[in-house]
PDB file of N, CA and C in Angstrom:
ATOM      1  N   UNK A   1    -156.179  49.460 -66.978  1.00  0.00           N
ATOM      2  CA  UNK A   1    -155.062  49.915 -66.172  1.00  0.00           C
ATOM      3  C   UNK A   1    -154.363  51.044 -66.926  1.00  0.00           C
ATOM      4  N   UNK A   2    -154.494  51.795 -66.364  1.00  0.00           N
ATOM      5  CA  UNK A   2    -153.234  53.294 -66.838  1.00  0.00           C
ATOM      6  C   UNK A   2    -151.795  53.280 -66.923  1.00  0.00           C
ATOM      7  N   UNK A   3    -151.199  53.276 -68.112  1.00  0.00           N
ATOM      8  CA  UNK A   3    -149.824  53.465 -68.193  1.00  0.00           C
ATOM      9  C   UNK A   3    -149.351  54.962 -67.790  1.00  0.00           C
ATOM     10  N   UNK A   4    -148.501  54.678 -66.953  1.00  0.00           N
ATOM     11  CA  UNK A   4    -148.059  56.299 -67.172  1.00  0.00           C
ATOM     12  C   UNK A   4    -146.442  56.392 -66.921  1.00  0.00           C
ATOM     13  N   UNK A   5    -145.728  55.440 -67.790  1.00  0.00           N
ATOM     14  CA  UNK A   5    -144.356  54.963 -67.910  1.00  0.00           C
ATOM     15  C   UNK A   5    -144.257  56.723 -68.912  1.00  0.00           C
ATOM     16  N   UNK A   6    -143.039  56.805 -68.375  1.00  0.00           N
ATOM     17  CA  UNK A   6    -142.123  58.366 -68.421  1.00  0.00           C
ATOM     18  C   UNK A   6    -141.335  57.708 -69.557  1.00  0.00           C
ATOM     19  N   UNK A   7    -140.754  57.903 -70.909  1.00  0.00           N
ATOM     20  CA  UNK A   7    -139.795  57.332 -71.651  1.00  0.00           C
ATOM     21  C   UNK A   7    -138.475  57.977 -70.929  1.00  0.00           C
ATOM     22  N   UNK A   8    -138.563  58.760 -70.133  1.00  0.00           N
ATOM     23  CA  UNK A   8    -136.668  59.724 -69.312  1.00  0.00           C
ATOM     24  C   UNK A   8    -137.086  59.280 -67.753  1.00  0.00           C
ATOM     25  N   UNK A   9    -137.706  58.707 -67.741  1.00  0.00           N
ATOM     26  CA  UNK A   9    -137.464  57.987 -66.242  1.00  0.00           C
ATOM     27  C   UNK A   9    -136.815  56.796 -66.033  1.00  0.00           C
ATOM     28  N   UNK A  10    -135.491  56.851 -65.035  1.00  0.00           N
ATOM     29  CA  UNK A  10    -134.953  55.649 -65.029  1.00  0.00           C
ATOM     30  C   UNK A  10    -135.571  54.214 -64.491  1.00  0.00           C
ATOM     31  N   UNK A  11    -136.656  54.585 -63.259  1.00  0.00           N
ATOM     32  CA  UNK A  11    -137.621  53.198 -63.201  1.00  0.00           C
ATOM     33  C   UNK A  11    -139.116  54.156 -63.185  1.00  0.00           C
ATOM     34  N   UNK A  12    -139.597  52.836 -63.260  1.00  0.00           N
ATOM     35  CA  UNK A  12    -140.945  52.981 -63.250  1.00  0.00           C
ATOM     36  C   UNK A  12    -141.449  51.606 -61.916  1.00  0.00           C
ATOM     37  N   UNK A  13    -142.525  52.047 -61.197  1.00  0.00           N
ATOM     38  CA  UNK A  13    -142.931  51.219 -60.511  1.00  0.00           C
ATOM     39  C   UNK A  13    -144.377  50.860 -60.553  1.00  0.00           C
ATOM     40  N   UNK A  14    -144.627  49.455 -60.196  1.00  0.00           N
ATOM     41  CA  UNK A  14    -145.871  48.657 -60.316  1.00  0.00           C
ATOM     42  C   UNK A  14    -146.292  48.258 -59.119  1.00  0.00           C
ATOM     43  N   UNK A  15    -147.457  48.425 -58.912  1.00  0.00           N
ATOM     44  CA  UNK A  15    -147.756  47.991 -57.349  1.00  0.00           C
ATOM     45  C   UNK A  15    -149.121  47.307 -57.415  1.00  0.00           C
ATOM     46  N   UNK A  16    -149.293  46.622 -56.404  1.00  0.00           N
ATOM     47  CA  UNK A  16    -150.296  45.725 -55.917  1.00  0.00           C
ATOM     48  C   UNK A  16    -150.650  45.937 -54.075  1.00  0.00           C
ATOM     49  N   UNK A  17    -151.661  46.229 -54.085  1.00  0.00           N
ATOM     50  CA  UNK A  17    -152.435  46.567 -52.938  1.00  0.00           C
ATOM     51  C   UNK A  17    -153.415  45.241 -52.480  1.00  0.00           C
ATOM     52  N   UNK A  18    -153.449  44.809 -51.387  1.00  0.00           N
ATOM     53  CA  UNK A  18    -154.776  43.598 -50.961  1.00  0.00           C
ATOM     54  C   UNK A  18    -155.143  44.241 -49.927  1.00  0.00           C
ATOM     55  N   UNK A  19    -156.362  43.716 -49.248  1.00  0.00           N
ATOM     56  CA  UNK A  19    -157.092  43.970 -47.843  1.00  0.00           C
ATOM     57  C   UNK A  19    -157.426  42.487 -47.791  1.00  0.00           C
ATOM     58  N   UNK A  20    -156.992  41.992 -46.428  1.00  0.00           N
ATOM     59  CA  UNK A  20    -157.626  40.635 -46.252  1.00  0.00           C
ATOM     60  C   UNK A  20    -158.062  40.947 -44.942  1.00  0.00           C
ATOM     61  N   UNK A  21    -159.494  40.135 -44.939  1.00  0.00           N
ATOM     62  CA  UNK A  21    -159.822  39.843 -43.168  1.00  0.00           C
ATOM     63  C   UNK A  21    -158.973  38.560 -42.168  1.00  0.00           C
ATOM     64  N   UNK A  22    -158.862  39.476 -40.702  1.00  0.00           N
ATOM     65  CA  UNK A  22    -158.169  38.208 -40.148  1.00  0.00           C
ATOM     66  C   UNK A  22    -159.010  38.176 -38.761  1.00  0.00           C
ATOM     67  N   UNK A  23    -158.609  37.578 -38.069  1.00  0.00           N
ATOM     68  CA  UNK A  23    -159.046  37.733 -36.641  1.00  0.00           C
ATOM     69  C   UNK A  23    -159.155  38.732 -35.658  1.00  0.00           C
ATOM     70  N   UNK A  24    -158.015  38.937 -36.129  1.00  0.00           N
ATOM     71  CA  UNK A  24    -157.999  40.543 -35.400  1.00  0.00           C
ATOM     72  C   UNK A  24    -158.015  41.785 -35.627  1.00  0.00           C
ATOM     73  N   UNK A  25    -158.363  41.896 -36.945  1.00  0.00           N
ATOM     74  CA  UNK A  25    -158.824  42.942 -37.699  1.00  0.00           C
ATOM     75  C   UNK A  25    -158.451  42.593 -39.247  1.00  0.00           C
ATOM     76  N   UNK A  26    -157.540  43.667 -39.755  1.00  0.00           N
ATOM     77  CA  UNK A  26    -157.762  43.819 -41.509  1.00  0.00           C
ATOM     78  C   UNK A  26    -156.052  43.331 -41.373  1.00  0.00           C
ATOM     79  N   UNK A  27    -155.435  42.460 -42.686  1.00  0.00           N
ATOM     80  CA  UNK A  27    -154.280  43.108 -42.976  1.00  0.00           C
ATOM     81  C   UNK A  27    -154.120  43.526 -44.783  1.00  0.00           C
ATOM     82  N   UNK A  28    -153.182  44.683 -44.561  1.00  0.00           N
ATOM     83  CA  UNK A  28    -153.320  45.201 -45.949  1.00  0.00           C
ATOM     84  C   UNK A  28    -151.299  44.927 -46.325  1.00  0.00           C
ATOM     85  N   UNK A  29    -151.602  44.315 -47.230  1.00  0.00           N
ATOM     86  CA  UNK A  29    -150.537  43.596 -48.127  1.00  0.00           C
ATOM     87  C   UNK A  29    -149.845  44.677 -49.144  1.00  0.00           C
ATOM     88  N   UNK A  30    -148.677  45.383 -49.237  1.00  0.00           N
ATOM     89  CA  UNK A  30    -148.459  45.415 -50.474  1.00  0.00           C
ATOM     90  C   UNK A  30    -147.204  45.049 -50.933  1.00  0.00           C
ATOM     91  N   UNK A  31    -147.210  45.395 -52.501  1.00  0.00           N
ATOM     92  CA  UNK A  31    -145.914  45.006 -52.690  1.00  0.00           C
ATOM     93  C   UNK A  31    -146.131  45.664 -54.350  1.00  0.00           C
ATOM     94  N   UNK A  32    -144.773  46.405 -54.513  1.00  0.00           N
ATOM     95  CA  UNK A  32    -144.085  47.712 -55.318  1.00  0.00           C
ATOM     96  C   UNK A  32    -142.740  46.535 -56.069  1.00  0.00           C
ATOM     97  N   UNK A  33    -143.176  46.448 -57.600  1.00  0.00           N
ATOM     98  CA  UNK A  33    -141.742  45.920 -58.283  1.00  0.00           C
ATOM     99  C   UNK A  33    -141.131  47.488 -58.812  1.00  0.00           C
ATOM    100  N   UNK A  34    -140.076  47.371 -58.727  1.00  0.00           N
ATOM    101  CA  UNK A  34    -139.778  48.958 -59.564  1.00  0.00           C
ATOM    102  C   UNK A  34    -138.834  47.931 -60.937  1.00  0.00           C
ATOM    103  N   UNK A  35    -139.061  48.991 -61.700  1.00  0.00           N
ATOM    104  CA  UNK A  35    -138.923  48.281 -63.349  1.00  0.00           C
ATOM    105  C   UNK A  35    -137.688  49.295 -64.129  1.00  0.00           C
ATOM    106  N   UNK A  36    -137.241  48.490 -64.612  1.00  0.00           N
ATOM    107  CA  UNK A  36    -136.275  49.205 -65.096  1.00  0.00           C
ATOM    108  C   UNK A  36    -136.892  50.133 -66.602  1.00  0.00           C
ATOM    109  N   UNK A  37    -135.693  50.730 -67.285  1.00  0.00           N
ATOM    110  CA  UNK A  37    -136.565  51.174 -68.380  1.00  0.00           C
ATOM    111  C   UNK A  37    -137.061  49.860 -69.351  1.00  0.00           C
ATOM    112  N   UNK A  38    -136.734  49.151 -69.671  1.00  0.00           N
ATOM    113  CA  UNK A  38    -136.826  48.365 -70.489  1.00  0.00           C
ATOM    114  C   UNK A  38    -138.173  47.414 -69.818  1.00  0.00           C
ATOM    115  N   UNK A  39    -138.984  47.659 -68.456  1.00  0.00           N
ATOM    116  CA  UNK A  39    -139.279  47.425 -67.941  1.00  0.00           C
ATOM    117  C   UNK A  39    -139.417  45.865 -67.218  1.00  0.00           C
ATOM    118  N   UNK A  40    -137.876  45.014 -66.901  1.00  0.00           N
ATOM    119  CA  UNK A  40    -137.757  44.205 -66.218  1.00  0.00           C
ATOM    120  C   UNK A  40    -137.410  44.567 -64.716  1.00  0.00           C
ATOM    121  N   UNK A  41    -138.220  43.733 -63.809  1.00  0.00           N
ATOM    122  CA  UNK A  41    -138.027  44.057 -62.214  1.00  0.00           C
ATOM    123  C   UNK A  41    -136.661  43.779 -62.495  1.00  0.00           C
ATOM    124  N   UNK A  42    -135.899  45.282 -61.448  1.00  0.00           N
ATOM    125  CA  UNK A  42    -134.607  45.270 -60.611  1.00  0.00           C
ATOM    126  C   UNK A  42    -135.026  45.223 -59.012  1.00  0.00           C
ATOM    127  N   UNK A  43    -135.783  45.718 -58.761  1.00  0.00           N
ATOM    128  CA  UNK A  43    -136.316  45.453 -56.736  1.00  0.00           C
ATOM    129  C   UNK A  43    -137.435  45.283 -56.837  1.00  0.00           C
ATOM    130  N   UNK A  44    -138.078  44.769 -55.544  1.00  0.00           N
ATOM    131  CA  UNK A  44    -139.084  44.315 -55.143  1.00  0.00           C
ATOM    132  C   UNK A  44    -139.403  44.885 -53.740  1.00  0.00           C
ATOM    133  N   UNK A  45    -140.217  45.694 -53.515  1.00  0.00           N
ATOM    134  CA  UNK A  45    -140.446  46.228 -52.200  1.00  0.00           C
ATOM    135  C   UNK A  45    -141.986  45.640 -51.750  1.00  0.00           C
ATOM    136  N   UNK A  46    -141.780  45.329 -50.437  1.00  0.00           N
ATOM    137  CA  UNK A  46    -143.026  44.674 -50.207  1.00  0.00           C
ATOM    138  C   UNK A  46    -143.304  44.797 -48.559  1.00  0.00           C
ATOM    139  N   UNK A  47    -144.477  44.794 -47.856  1.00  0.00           N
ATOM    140  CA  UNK A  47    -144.796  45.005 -46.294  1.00  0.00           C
ATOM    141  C   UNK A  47    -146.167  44.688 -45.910  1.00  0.00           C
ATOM    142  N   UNK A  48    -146.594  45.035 -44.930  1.00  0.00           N
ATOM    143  CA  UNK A  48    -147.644  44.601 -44.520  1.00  0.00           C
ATOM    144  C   UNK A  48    -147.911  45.538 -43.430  1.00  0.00           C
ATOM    145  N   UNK A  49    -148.994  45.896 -43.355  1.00  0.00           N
ATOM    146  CA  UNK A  49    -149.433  46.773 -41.800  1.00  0.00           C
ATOM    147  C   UNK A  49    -151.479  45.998 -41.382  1.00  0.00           C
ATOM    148  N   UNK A  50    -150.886  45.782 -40.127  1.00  0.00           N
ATOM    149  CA  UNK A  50    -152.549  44.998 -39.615  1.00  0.00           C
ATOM    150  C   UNK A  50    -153.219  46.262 -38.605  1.00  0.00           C
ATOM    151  N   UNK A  51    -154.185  45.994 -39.381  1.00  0.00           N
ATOM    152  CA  UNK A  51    -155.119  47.465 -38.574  1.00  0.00           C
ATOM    153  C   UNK A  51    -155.878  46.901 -37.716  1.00  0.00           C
ATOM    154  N   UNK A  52    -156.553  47.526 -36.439  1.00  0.00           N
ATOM    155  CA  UNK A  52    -157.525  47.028 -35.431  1.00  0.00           C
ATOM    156  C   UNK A  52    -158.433  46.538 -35.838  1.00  0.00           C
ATOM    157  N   UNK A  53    -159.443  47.393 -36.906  1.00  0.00           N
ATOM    158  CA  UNK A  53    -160.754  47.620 -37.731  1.00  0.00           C
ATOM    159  C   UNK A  53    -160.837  46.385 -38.150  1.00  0.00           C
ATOM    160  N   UNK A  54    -161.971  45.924 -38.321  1.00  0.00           N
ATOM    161  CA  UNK A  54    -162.540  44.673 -39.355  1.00  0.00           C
ATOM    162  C   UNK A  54    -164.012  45.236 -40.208  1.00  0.00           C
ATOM    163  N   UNK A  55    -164.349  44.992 -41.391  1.00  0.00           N
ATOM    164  CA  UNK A  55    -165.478  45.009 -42.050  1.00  0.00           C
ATOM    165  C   UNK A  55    -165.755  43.805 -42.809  1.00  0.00           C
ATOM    166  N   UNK A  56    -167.299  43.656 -43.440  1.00  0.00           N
ATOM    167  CA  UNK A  56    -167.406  42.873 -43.506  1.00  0.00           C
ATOM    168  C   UNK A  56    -166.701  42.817 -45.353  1.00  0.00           C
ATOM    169  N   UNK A  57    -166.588  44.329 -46.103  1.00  0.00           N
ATOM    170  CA  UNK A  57    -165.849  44.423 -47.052  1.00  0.00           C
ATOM    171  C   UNK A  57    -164.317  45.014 -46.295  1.00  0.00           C
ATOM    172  N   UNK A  58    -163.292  44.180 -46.300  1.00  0.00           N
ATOM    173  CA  UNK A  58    -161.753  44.199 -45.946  1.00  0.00           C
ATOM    174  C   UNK A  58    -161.405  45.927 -46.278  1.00  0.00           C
ATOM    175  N   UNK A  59    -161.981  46.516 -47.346  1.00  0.00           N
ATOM    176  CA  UNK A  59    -161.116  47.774 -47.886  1.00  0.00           C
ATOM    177  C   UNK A  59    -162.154  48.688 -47.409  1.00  0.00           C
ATOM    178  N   UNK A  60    -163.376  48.633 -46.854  1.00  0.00           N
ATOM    179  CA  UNK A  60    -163.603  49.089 -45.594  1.00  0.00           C
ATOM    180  C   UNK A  60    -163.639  49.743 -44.687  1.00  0.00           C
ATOM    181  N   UNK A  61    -162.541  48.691 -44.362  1.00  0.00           N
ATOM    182  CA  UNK A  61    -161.898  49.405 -42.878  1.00  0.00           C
ATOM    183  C   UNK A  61    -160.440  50.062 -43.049  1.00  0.00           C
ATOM    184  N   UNK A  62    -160.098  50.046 -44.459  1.00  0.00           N
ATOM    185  CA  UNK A  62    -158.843  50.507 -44.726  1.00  0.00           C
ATOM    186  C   UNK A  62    -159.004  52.174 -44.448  1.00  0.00           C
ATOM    187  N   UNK A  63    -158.309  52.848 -44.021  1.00  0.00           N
ATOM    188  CA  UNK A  63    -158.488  54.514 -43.923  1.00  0.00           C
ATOM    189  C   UNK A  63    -157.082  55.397 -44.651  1.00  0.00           C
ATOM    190  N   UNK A  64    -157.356  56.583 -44.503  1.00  0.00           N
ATOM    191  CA  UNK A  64    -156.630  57.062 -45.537  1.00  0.00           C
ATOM    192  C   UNK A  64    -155.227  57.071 -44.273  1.00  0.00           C
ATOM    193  N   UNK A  65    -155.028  57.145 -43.375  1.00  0.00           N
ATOM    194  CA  UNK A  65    -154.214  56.957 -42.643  1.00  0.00           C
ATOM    195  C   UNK A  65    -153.543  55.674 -42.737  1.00  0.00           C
ATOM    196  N   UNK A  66    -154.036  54.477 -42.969  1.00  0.00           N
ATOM    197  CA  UNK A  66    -153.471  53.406 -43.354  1.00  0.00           C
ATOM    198  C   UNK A  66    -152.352  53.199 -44.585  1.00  0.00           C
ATOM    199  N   UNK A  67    -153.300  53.902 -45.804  1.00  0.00           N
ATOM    200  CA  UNK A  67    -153.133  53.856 -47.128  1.00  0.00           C
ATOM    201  C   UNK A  67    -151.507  55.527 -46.903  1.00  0.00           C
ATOM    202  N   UNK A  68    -151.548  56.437 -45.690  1.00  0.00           N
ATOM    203  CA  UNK A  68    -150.536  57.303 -45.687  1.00  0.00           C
ATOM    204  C   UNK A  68    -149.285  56.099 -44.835  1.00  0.00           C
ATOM    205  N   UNK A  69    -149.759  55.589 -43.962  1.00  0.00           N
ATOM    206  CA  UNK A  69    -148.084  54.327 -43.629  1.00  0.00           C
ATOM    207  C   UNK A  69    -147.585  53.596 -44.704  1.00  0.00           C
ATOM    208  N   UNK A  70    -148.775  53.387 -45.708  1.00  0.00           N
ATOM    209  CA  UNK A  70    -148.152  52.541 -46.750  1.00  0.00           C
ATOM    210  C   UNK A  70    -146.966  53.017 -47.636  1.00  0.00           C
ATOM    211  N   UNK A  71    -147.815  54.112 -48.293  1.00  0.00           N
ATOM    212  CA  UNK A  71    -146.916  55.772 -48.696  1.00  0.00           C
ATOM    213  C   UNK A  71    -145.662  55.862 -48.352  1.00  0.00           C
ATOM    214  N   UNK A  72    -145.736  56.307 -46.969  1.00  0.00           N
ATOM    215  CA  UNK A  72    -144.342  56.297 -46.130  1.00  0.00           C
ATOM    216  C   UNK A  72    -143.405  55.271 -46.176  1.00  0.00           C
ATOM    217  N   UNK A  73    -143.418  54.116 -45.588  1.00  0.00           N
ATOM    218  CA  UNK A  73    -143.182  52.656 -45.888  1.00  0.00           C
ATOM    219  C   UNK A  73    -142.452  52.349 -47.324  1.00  0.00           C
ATOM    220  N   UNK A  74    -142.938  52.637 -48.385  1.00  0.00           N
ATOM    221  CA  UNK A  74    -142.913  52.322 -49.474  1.00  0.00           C
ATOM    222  C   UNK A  74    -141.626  53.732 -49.706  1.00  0.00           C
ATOM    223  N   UNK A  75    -141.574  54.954 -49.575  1.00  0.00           N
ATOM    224  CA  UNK A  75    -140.663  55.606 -49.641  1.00  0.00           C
ATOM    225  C   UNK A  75    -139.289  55.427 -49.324  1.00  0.00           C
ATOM    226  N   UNK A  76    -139.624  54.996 -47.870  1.00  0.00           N
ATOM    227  CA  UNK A  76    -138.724  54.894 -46.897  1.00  0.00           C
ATOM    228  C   UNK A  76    -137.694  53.856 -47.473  1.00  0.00           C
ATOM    229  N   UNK A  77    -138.151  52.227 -47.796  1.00  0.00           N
ATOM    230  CA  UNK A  77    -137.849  51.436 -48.556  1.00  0.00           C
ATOM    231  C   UNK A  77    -137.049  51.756 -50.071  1.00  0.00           C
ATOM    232  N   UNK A  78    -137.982  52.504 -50.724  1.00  0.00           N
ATOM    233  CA  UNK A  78    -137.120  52.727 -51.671  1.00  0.00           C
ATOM    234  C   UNK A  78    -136.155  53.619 -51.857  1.00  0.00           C
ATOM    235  N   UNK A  79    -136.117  54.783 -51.166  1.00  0.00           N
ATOM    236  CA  UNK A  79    -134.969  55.491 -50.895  1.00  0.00           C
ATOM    237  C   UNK A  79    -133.827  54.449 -50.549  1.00  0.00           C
ATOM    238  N   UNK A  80    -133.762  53.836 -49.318  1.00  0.00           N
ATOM    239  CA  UNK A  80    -133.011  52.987 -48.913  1.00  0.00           C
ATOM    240  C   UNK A  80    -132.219  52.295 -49.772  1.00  0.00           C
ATOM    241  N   UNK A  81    -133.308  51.729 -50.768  1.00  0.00           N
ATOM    242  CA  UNK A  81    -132.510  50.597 -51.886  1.00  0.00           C
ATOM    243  C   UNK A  81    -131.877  51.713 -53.374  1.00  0.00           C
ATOM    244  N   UNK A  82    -132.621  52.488 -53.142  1.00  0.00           N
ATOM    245  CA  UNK A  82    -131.371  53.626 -54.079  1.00  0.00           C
ATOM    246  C   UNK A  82    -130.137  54.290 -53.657  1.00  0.00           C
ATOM    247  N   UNK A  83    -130.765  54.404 -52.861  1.00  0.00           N
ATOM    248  CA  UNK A  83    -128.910  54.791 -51.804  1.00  0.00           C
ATOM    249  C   UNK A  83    -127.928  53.519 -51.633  1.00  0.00           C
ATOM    250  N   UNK A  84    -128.279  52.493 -51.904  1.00  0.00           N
ATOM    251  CA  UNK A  84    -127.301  51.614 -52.042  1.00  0.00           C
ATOM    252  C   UNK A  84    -126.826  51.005 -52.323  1.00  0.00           C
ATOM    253  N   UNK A  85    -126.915  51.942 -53.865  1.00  0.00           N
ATOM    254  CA  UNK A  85    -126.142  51.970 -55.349  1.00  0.00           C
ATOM    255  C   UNK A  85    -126.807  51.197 -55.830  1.00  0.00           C
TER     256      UNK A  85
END
């Protein structure tokens, strides 16, 4: 795993990505701790988006369009929780 902790950055974030199969297609799981410097979680951002697609490998059917809502999602979220203080 690659560190690429900034020593002048106030967080740093860690993330975890899944693909699971379901019935009705894929769902892809994630979830973003952002770390302080000292690197103990202060937030936890986390979501889920279920795609149509199914394979018989889950990541698959993941597309880069999927992996861009996550992106977004994950921004959107954390902006949010920095804006409020």
């Amino acid at each position: 795993m690659a560190n690429f902790q900034d020593a002048t950055a106030s967080y740093t974030m860690k993330g975890y990505l899944s693909a699971v199969a379901e019935d009705d297609g894929t769902l892809v799981v994630y979830v973003w701790d952002v770390l302080s410097p000292e690197l103990k979680r202060v937030h936890r951002i986390a979501g889920k988006i279920m795609i149509e697609r199914k394979a018989s490998d889950p990541w698959s059917a993941v597309d880069d369009k999927t992996l861009a809502l996550v992106s977004q999602e994950t921004l959107d979220k954390l902006t949010s929780w920095l804006a409020s203080g």
